[in-house]
N, C-alpha and C. Protein backbone atom coordinates (compact mmCIF):
# COMPACT_ATOMS: atom_id res chain seq x y z
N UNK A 1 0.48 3.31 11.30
CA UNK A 1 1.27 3.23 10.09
C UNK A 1 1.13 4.55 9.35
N UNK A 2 1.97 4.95 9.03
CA UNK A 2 2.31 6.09 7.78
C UNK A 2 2.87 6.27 6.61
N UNK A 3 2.48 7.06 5.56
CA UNK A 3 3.20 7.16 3.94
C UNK A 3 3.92 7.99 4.47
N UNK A 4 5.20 7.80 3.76
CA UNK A 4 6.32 8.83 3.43
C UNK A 4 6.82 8.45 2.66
N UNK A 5 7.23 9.94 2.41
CA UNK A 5 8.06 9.94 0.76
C UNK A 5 9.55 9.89 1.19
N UNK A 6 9.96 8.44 0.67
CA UNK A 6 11.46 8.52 0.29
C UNK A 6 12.24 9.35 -0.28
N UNK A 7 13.01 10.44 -0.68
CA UNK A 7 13.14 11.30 -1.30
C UNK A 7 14.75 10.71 -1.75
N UNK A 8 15.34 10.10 -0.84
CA UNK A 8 16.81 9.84 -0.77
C UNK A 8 16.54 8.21 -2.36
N UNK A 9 15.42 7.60 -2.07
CA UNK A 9 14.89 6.57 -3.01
C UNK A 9 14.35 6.77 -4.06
N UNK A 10 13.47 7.81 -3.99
CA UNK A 10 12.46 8.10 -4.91
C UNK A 10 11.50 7.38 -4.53
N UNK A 11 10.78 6.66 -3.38
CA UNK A 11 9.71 5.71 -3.44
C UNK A 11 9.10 6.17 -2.20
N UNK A 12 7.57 5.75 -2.22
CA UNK A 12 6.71 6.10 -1.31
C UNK A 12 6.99 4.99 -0.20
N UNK A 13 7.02 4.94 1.00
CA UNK A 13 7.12 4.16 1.97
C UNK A 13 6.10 4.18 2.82
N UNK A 14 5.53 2.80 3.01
CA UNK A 14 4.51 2.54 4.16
C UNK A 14 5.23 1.57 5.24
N UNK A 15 5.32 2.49 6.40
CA UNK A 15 5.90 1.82 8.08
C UNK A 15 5.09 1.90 8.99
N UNK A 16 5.83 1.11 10.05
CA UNK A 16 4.98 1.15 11.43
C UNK A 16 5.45 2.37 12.02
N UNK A 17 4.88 3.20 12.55
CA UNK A 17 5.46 4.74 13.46
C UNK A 17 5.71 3.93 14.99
N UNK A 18 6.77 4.56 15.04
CA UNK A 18 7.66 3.73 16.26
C UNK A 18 8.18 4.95 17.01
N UNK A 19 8.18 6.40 16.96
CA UNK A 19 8.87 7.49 17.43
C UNK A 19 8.11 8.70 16.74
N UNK A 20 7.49 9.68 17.69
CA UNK A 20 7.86 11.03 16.94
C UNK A 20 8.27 11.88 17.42
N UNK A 21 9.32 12.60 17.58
CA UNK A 21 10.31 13.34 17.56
C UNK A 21 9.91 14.73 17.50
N UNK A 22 9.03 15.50 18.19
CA UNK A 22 8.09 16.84 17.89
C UNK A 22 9.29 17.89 17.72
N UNK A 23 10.14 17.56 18.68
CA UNK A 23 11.01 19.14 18.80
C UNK A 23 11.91 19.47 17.68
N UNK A 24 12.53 17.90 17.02
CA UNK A 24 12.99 17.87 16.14
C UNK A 24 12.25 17.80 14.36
N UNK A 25 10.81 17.85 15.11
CA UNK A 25 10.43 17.18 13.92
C UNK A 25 10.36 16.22 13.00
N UNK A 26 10.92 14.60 13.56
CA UNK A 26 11.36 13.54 12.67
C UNK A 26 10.38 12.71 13.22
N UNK A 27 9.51 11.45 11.89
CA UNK A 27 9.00 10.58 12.69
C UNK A 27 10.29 9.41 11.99
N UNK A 28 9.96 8.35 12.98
CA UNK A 28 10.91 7.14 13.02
C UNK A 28 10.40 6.19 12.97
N UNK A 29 10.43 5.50 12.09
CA UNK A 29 9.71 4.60 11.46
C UNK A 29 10.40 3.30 11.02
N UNK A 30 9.87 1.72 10.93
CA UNK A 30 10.38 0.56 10.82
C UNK A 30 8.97 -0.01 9.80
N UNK A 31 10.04 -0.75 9.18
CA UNK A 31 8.96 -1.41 8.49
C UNK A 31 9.44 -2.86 8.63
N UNK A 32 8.37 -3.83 8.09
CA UNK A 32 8.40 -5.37 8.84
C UNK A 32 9.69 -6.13 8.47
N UNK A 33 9.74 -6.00 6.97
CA UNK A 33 11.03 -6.76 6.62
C UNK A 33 12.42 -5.93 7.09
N UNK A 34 12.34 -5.19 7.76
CA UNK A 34 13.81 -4.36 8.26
C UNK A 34 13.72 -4.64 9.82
N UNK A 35 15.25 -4.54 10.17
CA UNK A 35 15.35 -4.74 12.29
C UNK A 35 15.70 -2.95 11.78
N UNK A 36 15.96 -2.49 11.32
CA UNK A 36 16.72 -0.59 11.15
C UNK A 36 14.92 0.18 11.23
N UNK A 37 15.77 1.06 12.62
CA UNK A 37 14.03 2.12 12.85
C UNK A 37 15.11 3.27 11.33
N UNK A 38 14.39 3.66 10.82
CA UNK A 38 14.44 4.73 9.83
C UNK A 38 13.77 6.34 10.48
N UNK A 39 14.38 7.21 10.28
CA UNK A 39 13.82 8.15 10.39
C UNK A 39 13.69 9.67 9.11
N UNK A 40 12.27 9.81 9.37
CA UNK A 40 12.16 11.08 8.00
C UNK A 40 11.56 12.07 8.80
N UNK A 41 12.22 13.55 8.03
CA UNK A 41 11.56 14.94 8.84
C UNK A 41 10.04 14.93 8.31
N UNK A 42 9.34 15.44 9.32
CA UNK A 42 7.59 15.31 9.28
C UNK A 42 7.24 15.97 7.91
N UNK A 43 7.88 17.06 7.14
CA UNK A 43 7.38 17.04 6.29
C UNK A 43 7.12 16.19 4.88
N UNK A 44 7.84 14.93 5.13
CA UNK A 44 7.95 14.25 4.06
C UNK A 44 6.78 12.87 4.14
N UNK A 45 5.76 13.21 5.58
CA UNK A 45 5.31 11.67 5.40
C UNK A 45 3.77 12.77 4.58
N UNK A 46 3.26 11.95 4.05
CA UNK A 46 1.73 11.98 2.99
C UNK A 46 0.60 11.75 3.03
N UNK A 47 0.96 10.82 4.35
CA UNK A 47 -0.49 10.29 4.60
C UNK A 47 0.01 9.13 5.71
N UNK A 48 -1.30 8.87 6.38
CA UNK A 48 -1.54 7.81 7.60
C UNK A 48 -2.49 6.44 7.05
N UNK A 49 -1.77 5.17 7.32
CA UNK A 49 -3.23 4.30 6.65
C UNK A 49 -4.43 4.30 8.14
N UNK A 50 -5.20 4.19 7.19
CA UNK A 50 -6.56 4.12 7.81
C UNK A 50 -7.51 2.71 7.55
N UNK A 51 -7.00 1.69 6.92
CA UNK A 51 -7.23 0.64 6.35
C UNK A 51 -6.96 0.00 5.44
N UNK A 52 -6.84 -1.51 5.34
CA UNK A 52 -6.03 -1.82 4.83
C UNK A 52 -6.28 -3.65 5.34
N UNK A 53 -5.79 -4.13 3.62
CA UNK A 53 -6.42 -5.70 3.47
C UNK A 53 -5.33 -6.64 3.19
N UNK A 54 -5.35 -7.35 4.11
CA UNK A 54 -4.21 -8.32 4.18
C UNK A 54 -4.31 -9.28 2.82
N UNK A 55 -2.45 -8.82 2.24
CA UNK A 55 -2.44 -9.75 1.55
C UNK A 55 -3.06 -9.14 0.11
N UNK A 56 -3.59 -8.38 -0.30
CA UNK A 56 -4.70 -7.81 -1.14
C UNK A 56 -4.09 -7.88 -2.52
N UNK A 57 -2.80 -7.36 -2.26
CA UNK A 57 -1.53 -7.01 -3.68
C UNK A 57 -1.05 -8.36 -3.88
N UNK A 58 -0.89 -8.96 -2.95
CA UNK A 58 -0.53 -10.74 -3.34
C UNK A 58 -0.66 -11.09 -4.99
N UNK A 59 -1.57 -11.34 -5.61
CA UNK A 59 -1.46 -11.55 -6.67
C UNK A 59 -1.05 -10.90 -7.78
N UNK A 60 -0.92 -9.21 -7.01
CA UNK A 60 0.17 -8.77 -8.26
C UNK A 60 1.47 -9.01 -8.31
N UNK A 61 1.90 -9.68 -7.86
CA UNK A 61 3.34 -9.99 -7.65
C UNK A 61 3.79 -10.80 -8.03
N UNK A 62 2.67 -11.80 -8.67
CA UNK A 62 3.17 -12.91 -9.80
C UNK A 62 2.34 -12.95 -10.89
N UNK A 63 2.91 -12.54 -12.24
CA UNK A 63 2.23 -11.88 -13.55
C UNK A 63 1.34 -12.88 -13.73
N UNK A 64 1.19 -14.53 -13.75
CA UNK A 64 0.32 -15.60 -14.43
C UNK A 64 -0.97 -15.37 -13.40
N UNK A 65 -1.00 -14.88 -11.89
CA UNK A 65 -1.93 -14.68 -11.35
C UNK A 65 -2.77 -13.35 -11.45
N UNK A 66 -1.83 -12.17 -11.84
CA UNK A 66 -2.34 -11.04 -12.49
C UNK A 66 -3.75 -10.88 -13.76
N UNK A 67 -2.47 -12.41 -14.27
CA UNK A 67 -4.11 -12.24 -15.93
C UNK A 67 -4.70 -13.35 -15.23
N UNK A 68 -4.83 -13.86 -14.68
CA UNK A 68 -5.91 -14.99 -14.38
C UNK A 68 -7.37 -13.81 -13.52
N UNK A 69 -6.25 -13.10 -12.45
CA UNK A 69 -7.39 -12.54 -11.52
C UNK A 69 -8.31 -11.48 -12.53
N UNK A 70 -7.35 -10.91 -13.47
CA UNK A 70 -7.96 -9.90 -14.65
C UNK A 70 -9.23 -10.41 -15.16
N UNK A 71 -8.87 -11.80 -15.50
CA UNK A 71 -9.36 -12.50 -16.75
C UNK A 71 -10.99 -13.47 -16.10
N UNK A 72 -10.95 -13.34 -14.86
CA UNK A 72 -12.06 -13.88 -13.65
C UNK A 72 -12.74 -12.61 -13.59
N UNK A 73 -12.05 -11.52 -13.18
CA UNK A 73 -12.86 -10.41 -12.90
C UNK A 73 -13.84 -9.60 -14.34
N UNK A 74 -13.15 -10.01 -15.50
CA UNK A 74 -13.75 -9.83 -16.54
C UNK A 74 -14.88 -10.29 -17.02
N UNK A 75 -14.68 -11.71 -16.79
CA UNK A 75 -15.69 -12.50 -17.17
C UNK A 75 -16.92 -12.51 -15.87
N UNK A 76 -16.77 -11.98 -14.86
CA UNK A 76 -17.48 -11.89 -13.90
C UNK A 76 -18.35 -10.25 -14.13
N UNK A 77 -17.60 -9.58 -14.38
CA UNK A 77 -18.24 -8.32 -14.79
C UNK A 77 -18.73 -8.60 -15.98
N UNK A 78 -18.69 -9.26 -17.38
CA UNK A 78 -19.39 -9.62 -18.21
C UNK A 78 -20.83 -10.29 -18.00
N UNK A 79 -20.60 -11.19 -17.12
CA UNK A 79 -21.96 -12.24 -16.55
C UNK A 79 -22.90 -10.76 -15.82
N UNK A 80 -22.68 -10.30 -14.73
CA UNK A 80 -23.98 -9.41 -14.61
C UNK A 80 -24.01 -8.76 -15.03
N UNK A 81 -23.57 -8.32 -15.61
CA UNK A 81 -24.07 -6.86 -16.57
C UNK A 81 -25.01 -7.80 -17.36
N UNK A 82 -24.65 -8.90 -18.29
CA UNK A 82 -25.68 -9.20 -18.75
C UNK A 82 -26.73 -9.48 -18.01
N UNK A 83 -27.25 -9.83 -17.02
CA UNK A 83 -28.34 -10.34 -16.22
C UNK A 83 -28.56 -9.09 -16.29
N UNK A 84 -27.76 -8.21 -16.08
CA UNK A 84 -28.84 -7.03 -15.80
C UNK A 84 -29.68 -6.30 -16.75
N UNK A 85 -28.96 -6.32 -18.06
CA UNK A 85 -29.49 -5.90 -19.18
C UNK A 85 -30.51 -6.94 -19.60
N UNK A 86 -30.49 -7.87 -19.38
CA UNK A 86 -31.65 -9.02 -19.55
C UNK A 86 -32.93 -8.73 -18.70
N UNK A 87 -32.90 -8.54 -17.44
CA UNK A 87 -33.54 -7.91 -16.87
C UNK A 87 -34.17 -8.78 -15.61
């Protein structure tokens, strides 16, 4: 998988690399929700993933789970810190 910059969108794109194209310079790329391979000239991709957690952004994608996960992680970072300052 690789970043590239949409330039024609304005948006960063993460695909599966399906083609690269050396002589021309283009990689060709599909991403899951599309059957269309896409292709961008090599200078536009940014980066390669190297890892990566299924599902991870899931809850940003629906705002009432956003402040809940906020509002858990808060109160969870509140609880040890105090233990720790307690000692």
């Amino acid at each position: 998988m690789a970043a590239v910059e949409d330039r024609a969108r304005g948006v960063l794109l993460v695909h599966r690399v399906v083609y690269i194209d050396r002589s021309g310079g283009f990689v060709f790329m599909k991403g899951d929700a599309s059957e269309a391979v896409e292709g961008f000239p090599g200078e536009q991709v940014v980066g390669r993933v190297v890892f990566h957690i299924p599902y991870a952004g899931l809850p940003l994608l629906y705002p009432r789970l956003h402040i809940a996960l906020v509002t858990v992680l808060g109160i969870l970072v509140t609880v040890l810190l105090y233990r720790e300052l307690r000692g």
